[in-house]
C-alpha atoms as a PDB file:
ATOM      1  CA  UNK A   1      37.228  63.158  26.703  1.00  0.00           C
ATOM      2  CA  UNK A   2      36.923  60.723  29.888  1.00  0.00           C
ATOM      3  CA  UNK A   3      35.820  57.454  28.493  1.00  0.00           C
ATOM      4  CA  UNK A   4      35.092  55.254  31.751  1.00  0.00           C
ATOM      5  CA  UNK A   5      35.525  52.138  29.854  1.00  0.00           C
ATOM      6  CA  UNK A   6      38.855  52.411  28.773  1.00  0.00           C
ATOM      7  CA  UNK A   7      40.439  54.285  31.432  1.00  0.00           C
ATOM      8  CA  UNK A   8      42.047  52.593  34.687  1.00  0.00           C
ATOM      9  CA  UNK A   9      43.229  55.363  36.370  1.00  0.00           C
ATOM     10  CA  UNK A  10      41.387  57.512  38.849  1.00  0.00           C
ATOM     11  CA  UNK A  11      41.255  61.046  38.641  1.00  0.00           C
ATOM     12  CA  UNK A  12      43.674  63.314  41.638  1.00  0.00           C
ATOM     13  CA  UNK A  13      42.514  65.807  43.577  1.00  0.00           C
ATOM     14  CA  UNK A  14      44.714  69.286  44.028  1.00  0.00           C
ATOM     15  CA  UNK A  15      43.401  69.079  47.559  1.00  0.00           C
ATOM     16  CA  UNK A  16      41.370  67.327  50.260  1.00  0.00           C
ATOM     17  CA  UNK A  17      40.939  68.891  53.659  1.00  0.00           C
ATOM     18  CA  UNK A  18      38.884  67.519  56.142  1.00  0.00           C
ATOM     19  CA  UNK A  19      36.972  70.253  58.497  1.00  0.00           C
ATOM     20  CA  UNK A  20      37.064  68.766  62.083  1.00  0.00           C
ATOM     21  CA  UNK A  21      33.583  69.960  63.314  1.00  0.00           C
ATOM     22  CA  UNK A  22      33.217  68.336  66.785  1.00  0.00           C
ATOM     23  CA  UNK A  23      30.437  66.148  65.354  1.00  0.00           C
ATOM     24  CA  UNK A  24      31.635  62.902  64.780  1.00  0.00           C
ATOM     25  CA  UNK A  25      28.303  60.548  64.897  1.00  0.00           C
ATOM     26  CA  UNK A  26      26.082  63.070  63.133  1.00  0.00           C
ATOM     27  CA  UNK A  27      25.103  62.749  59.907  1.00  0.00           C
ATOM     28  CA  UNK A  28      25.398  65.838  57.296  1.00  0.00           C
ATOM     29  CA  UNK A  29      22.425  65.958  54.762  1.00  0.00           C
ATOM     30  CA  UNK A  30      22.761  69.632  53.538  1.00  0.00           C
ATOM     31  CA  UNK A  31      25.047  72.051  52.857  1.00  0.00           C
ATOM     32  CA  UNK A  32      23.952  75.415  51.615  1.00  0.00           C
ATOM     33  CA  UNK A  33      25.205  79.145  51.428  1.00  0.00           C
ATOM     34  CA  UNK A  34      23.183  82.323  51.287  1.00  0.00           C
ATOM     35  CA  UNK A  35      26.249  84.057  49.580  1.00  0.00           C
ATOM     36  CA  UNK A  36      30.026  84.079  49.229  1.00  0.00           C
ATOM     37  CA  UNK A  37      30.773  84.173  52.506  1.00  0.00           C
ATOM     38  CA  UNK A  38      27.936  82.730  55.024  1.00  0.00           C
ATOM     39  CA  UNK A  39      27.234  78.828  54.603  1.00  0.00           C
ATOM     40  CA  UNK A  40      25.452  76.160  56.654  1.00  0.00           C
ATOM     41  CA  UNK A  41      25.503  72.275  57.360  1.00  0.00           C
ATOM     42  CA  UNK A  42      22.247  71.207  58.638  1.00  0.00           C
ATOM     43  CA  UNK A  43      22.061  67.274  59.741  1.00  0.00           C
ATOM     44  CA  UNK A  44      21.900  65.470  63.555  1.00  0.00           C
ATOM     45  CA  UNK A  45      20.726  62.525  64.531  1.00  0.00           C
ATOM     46  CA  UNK A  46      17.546  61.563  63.090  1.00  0.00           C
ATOM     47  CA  UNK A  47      15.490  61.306  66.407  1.00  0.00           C
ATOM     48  CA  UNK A  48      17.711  63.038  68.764  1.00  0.00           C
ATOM     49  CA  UNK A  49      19.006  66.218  67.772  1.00  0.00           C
ATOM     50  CA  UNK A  50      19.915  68.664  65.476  1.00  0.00           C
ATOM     51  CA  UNK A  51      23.282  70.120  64.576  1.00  0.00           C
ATOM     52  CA  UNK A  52      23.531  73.452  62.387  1.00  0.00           C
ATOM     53  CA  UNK A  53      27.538  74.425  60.879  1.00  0.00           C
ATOM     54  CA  UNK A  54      27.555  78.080  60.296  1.00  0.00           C
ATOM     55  CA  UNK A  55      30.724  80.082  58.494  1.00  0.00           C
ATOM     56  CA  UNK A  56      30.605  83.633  58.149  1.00  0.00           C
ATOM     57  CA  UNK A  57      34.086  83.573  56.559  1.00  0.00           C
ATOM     58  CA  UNK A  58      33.337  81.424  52.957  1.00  0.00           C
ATOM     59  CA  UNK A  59      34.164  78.223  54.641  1.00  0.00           C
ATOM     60  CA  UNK A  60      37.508  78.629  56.392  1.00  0.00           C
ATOM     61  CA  UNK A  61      35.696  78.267  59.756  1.00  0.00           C
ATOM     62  CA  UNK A  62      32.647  76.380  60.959  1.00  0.00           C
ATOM     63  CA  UNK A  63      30.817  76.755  63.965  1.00  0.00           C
ATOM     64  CA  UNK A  64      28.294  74.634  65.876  1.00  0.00           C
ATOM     65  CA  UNK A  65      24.625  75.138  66.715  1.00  0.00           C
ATOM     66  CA  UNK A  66      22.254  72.644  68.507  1.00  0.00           C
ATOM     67  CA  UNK A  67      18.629  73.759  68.287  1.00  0.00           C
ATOM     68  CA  UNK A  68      17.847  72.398  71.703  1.00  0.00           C
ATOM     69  CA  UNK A  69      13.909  73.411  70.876  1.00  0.00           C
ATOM     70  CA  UNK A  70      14.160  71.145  67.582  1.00  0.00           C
ATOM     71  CA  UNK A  71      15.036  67.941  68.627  1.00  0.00           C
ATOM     72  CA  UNK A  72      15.708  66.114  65.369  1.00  0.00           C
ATOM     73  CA  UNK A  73      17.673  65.581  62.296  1.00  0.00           C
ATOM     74  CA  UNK A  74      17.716  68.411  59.824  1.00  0.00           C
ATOM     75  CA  UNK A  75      17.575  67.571  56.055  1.00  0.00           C
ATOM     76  CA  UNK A  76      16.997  70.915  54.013  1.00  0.00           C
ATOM     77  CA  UNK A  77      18.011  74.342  54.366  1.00  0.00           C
ATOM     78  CA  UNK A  78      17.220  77.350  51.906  1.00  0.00           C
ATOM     79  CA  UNK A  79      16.560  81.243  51.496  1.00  0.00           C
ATOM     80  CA  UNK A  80      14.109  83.577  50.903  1.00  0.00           C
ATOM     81  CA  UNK A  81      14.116  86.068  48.307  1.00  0.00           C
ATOM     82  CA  UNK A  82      14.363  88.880  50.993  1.00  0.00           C
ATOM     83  CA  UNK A  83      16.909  86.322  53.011  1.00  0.00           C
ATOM     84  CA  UNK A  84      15.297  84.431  55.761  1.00  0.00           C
ATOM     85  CA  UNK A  85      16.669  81.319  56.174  1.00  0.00           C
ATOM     86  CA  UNK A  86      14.121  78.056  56.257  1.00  0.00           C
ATOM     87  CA  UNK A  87      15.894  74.676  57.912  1.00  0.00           C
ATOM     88  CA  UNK A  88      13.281  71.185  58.146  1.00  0.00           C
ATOM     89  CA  UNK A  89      13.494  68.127  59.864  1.00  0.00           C
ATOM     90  CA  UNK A  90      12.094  65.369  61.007  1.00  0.00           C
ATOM     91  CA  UNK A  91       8.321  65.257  62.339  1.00  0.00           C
ATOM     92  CA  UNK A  92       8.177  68.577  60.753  1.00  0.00           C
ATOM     93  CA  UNK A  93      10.078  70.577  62.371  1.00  0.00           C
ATOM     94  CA  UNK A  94      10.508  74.194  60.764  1.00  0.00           C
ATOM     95  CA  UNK A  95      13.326  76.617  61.732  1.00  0.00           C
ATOM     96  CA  UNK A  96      13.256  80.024  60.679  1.00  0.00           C
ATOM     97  CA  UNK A  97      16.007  82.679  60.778  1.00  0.00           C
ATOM     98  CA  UNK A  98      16.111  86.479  60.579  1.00  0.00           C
ATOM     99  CA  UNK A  99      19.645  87.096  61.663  1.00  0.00           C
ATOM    100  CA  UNK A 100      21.703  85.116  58.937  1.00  0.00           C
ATOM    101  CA  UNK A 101      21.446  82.119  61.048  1.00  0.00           C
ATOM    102  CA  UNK A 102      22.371  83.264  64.299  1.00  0.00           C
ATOM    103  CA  UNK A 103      19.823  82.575  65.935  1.00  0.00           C
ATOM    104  CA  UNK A 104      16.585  80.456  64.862  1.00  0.00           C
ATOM    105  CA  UNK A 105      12.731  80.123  65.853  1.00  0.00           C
ATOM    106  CA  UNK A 106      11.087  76.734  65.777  1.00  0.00           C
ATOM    107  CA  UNK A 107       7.330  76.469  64.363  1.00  0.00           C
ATOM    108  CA  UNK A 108       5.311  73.077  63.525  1.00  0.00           C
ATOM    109  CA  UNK A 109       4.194  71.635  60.214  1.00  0.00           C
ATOM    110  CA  UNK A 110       2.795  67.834  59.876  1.00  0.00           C
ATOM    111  CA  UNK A 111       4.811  65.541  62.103  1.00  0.00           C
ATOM    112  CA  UNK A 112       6.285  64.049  58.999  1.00  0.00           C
ATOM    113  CA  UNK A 113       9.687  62.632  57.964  1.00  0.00           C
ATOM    114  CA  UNK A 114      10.491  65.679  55.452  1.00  0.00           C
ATOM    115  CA  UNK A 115      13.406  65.763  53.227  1.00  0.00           C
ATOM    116  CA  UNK A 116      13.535  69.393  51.670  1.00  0.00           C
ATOM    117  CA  UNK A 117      12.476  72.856  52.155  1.00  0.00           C
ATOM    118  CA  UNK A 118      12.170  75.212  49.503  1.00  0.00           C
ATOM    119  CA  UNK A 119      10.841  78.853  48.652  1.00  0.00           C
ATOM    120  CA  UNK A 120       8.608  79.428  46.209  1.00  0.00           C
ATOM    121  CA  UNK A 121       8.572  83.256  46.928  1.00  0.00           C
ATOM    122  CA  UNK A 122       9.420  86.035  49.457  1.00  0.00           C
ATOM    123  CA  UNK A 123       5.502  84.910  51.179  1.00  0.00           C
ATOM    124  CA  UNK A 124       4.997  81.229  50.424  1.00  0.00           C
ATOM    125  CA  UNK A 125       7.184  77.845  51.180  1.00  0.00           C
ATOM    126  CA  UNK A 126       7.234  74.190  50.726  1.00  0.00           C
ATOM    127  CA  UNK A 127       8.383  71.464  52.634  1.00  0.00           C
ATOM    128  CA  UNK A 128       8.376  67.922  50.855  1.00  0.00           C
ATOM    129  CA  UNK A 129       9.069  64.358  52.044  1.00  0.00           C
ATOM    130  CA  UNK A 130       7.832  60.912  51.545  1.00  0.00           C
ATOM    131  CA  UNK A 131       7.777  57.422  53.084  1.00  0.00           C
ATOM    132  CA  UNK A 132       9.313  54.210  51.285  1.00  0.00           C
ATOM    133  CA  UNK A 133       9.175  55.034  47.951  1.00  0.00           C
ATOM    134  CA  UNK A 134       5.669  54.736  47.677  1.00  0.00           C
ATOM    135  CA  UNK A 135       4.209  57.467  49.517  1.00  0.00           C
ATOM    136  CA  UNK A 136       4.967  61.527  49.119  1.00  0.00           C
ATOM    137  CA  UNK A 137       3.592  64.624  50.455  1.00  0.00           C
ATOM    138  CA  UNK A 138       4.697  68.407  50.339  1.00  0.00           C
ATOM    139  CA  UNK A 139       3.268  71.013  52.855  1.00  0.00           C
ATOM    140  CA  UNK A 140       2.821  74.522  51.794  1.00  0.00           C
ATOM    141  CA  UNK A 141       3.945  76.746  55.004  1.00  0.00           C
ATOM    142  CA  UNK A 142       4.172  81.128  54.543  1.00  0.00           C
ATOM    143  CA  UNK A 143       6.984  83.239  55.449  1.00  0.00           C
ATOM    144  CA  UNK A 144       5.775  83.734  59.195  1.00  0.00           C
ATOM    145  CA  UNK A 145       6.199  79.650  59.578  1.00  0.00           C
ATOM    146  CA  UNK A 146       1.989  78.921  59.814  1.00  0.00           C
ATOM    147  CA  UNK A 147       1.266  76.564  56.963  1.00  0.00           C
ATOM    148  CA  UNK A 148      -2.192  76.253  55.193  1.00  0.00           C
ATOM    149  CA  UNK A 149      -2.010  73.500  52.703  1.00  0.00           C
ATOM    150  CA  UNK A 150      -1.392  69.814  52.396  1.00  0.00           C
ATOM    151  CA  UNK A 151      -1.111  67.274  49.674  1.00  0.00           C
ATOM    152  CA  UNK A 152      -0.122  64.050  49.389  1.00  0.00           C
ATOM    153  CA  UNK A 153       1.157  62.057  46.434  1.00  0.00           C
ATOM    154  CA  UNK A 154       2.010  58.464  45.522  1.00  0.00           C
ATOM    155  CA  UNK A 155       5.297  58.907  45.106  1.00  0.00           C
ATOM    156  CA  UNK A 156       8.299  59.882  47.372  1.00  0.00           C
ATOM    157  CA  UNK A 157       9.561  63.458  47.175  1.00  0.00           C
ATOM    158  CA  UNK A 158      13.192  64.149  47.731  1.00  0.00           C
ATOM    159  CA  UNK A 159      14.633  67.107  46.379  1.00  0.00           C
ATOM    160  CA  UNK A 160      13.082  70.648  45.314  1.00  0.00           C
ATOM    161  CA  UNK A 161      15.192  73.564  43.907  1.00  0.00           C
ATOM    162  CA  UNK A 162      13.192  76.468  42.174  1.00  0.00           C
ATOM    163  CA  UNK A 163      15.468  78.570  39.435  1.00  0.00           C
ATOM    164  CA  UNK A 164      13.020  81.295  39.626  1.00  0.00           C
ATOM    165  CA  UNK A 165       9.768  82.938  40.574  1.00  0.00           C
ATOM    166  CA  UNK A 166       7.848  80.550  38.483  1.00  0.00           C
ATOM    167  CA  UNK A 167      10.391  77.674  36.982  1.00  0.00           C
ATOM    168  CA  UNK A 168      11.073  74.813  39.777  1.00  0.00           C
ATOM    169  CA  UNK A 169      11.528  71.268  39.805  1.00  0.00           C
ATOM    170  CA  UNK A 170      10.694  68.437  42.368  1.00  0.00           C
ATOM    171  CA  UNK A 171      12.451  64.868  42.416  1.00  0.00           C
ATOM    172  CA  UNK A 172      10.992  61.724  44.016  1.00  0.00           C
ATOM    173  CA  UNK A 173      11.239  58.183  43.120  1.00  0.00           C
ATOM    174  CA  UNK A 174      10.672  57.319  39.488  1.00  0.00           C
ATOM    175  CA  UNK A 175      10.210  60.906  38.358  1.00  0.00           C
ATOM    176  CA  UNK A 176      10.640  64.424  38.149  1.00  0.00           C
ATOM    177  CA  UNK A 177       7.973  67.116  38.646  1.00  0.00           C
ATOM    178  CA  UNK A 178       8.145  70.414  36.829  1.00  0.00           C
ATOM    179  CA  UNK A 179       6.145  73.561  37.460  1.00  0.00           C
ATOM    180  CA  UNK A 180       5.952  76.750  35.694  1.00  0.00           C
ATOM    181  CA  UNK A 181       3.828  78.802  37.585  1.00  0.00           C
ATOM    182  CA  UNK A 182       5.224  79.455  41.216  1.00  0.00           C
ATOM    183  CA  UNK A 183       4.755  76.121  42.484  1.00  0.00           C
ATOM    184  CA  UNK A 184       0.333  76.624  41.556  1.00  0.00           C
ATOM    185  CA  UNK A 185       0.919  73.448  39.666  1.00  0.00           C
ATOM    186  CA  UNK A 186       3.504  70.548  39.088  1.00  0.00           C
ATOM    187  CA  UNK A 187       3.508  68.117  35.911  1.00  0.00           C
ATOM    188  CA  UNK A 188       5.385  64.788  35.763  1.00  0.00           C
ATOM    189  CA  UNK A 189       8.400  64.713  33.235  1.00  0.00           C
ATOM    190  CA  UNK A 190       8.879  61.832  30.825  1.00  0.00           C
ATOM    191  CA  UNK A 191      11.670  60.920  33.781  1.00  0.00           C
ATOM    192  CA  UNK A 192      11.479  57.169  35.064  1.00  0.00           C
ATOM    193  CA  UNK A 193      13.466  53.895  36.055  1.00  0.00           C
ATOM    194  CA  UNK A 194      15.230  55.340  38.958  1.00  0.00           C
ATOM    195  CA  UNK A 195      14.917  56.927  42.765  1.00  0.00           C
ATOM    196  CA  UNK A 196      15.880  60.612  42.159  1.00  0.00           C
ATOM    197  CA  UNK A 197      18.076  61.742  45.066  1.00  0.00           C
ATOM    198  CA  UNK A 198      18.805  65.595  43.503  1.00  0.00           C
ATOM    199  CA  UNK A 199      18.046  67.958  41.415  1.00  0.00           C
ATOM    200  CA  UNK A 200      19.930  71.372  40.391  1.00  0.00           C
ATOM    201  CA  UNK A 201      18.832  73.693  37.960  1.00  0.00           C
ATOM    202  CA  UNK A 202      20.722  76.604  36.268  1.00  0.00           C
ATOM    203  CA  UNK A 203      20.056  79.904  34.668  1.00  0.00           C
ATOM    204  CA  UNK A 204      20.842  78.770  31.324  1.00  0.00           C
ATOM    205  CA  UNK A 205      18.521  76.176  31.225  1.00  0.00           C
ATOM    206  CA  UNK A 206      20.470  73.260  32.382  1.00  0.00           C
ATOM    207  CA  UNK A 207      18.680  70.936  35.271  1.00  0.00           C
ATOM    208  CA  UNK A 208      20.950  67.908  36.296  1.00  0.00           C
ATOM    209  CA  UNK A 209      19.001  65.336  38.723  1.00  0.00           C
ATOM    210  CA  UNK A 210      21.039  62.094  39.520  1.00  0.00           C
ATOM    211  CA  UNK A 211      19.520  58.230  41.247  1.00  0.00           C
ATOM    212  CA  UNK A 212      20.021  56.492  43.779  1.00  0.00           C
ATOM    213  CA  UNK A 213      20.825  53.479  41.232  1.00  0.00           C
ATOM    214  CA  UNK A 214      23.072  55.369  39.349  1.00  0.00           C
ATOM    215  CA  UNK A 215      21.237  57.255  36.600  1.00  0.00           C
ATOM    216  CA  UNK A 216      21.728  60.578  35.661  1.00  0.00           C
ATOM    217  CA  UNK A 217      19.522  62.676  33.259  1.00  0.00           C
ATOM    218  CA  UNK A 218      19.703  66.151  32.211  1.00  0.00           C
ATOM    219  CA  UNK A 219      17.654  68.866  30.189  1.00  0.00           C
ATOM    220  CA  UNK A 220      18.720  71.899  28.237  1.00  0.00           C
ATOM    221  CA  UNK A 221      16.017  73.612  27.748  1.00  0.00           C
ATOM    222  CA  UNK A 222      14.394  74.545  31.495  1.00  0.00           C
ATOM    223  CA  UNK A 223      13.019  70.720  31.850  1.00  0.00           C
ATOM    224  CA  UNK A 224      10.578  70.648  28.406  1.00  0.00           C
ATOM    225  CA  UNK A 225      12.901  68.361  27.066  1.00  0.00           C
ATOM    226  CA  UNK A 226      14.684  65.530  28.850  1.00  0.00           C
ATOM    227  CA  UNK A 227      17.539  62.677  28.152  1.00  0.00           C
ATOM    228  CA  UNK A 228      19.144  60.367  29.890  1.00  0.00           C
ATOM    229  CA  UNK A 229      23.078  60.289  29.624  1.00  0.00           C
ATOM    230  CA  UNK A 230      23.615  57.971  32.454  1.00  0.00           C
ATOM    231  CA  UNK A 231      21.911  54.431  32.610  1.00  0.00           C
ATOM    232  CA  UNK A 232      22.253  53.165  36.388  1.00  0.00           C
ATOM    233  CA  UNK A 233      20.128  50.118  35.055  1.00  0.00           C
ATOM    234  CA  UNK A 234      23.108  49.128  32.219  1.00  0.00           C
ATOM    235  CA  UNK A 235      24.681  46.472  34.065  1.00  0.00           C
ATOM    236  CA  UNK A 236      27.794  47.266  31.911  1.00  0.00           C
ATOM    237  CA  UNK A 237      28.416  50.347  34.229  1.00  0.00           C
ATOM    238  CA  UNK A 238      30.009  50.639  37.549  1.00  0.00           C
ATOM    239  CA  UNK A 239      27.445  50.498  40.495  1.00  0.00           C
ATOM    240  CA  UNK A 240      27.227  53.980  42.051  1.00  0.00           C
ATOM    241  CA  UNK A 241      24.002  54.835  44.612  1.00  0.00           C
ATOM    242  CA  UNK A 242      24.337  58.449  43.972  1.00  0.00           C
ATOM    243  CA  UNK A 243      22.780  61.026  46.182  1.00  0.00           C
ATOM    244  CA  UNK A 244      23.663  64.823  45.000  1.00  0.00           C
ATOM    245  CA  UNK A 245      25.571  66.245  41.735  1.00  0.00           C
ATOM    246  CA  UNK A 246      26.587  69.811  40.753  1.00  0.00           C
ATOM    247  CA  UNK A 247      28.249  71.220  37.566  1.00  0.00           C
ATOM    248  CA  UNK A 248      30.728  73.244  37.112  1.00  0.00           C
ATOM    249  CA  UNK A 249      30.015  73.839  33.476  1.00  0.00           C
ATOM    250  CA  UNK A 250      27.752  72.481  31.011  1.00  0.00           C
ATOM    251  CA  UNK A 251      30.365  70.247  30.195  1.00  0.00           C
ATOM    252  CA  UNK A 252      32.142  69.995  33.948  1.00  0.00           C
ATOM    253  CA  UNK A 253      30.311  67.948  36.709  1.00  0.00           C
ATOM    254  CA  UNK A 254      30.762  66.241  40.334  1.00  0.00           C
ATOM    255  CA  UNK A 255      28.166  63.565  41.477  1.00  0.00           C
ATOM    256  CA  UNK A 256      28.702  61.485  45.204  1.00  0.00           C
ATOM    257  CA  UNK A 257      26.851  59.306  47.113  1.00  0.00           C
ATOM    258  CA  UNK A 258      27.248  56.079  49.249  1.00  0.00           C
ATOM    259  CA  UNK A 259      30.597  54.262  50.076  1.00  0.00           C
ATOM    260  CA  UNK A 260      32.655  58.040  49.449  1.00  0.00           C
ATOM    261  CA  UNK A 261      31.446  57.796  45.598  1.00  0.00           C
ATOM    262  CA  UNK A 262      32.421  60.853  43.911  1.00  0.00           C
ATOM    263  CA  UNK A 263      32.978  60.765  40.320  1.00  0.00           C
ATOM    264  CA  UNK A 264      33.159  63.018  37.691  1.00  0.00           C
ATOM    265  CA  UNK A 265      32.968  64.451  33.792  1.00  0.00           C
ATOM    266  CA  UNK A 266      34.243  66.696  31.487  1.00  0.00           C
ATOM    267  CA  UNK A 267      32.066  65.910  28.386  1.00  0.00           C
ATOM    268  CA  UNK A 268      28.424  66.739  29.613  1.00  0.00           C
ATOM    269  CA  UNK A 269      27.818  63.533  31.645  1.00  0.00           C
ATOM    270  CA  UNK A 270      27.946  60.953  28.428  1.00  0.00           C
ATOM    271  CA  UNK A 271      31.133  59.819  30.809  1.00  0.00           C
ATOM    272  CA  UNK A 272      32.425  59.176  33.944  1.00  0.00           C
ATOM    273  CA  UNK A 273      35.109  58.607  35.728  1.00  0.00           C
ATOM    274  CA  UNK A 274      36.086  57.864  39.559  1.00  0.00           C
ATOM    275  CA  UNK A 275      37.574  60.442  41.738  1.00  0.00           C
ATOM    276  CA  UNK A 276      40.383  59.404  44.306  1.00  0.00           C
ATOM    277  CA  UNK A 277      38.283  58.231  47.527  1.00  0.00           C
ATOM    278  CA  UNK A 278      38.982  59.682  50.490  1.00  0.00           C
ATOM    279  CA  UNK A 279      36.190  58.532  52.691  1.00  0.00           C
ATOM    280  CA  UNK A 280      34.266  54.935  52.801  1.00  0.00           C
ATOM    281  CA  UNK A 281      31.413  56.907  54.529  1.00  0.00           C
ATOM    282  CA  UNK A 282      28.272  58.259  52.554  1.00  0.00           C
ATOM    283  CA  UNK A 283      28.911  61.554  50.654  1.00  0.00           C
ATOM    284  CA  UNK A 284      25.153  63.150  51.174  1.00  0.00           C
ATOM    285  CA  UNK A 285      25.651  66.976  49.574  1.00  0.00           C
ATOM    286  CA  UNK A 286      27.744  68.560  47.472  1.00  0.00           C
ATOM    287  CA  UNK A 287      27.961  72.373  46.962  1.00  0.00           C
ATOM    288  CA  UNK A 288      30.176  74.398  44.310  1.00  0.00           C
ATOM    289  CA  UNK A 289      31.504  77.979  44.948  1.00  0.00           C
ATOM    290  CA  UNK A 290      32.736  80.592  42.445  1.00  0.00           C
ATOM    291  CA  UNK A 291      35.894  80.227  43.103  1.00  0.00           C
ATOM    292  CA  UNK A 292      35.964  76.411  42.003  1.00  0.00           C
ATOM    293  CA  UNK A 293      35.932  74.602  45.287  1.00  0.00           C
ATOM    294  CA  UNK A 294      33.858  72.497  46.670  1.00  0.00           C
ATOM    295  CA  UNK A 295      32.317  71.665  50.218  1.00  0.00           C
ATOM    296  CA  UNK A 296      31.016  67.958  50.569  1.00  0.00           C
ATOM    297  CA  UNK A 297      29.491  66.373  53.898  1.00  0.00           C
ATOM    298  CA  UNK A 298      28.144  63.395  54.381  1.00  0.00           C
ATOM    299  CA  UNK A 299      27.750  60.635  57.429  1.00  0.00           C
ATOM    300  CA  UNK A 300      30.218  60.621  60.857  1.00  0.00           C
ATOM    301  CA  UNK A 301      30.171  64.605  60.863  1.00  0.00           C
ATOM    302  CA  UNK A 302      31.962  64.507  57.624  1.00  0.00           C
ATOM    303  CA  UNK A 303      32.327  67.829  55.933  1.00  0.00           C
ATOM    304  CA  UNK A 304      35.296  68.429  53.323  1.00  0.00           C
ATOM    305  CA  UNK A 305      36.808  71.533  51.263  1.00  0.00           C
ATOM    306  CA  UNK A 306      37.784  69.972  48.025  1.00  0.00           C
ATOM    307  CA  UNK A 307      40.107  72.213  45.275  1.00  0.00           C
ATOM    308  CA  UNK A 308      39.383  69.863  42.093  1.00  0.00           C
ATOM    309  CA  UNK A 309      41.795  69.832  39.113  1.00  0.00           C
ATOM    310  CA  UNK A 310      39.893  71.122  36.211  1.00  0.00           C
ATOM    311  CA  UNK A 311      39.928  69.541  32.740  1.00  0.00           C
END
């Protein structure tokens, strides 16, 4: 068992490798793949373009798309059941994919700054955001890219990952939003005292969302029951602004965020312990394959392969 207080040392990669991608001023907010072997990067420059990494080969090699029609930053990516491929940005713009990404169509939702995208089905979408913490909207959009719904919310939406059909989660600041019915309705979890940068459910039940001050809280049981096993408010802990996590196992799990943060447990989350840095730039997503490796991008067009040594 890692016990963060009483261990000094860090914990040692098997291997870093850093993926030159060409991009070295954009910022990385997403990485995503539709299956073993095709994978995307979506990020840019907030108000001046967008940049889209696509590998058709599991990662080995990237290569670079600017959406000339789509003029901003990119922030979410996802799939379809039937596998169209949903990218947002900035001032709403939607890209939409029928080729496996080789090739994308732009369409306009609310010029808003959104954060996410997400399927709810093969038909129906959402695309969520918000605006200083206080302020949070999500825009229902279908399959075609016309969307028919809007609703705002007084709190800021930045992550939404549905586990199936009807199970999917939303995370904003101070809480996390739960729906069991396809996305008809969301209820506020007994979730609270941080900014929640992520969320990522899994088919056995386990949903993992992590802060932006450090707090990390997990459920067991598809999100009707919640604890926190991470205070980022316990000035006793190390400082971490966290901005995605992913596990492994239910005992195994990565988190990273700002400064190159990336830290890690083998007990469930009670503790954690520092990963050798490798970057003082902002670690932004964080994806796991099968095989046990991991891609992680961040800010200044990083994007890393990572082979972690397993507890």
């Amino acid at each position: 068992m890692l016990m963060y207080g009483c261990r000094k040392d860090k914990v040692h990669w098997q291997l870093v490798q850093r993926i030159e991608t060409g991009s070295g001023q954009d910022r990385f907010n997403r990485i995503f793949f539709l299956n073993d072997t095709v994978g995307f990067v979506v990020g840019g420059s907030r108000f001046d373009h967008s940049t889209i990494l696509r590998t058709i080969d599991g990662g080995q090699h990237w290569q670079m798309q600017h959406i000339v029609d789509a003029p901003k930053g990119l922030y979410g990516i996802c799939a379809s059941p039937d596998g169209k491929l949903f990218a947002i940005g900035f001032d709403g713009k939607l890209l939409r994919s029928n080729d496996l990404g080789q090739s994308w169509e732009l369409y306009q939702i609310a010029y808003l700054p959104y954060k996410d995208v997400c399927m709810l089905n093969a038909k129906q979408g959402l695309a969520i955001g918000g605006i200083s913490f206080v302020t949070g909207f999500f825009t229902r959009f279908d399959s075609a890219g016309s969307y028919s719904a809007f609703d705002s919310l007084s709190y800021e939406l930045n992550d939404i990952e549905m586990v199936s059909e009807n199970i999917g989660y939303m995370a904003g600041n101070s809480t996390i939003f739960r729906t069991n019915n396809g996305g008809q309705n969301w209820i506020p979890q007994v979730v609270k005292n941080d900014d929640f940068t992520a969320i990522h459910a899994y088919p056995d039940g386990n949903v993992w969302t992590c802060g932006y001050s450090g707090s990390i809280w997990n459920s067991s049981d598809f999100g009707l029951n919640w604890h926190c096993v991470r205070n980022g408010n316990n000035f006793l802990l190390p400082r971490y602004r966290l901005l995605d996590i992913v596990f492994f196992s239910s005992q195994v799990g990565f988190a990273v965020g700002e400064n190159g943060t990336f830290i890690t447990t083998d007990d469930g989350g009670l503790h954690w312990m520092e990963m050798d840095k490798f970057t003082s730039e902002a670690l932004r997503s964080i994806y796991l394959t099968k095989q046990g490796d991991l891609f992680v991008c961040g800010d200044s067009g990083g994007l890393f392969r990572i082979k972690p040594k397993l507890f």
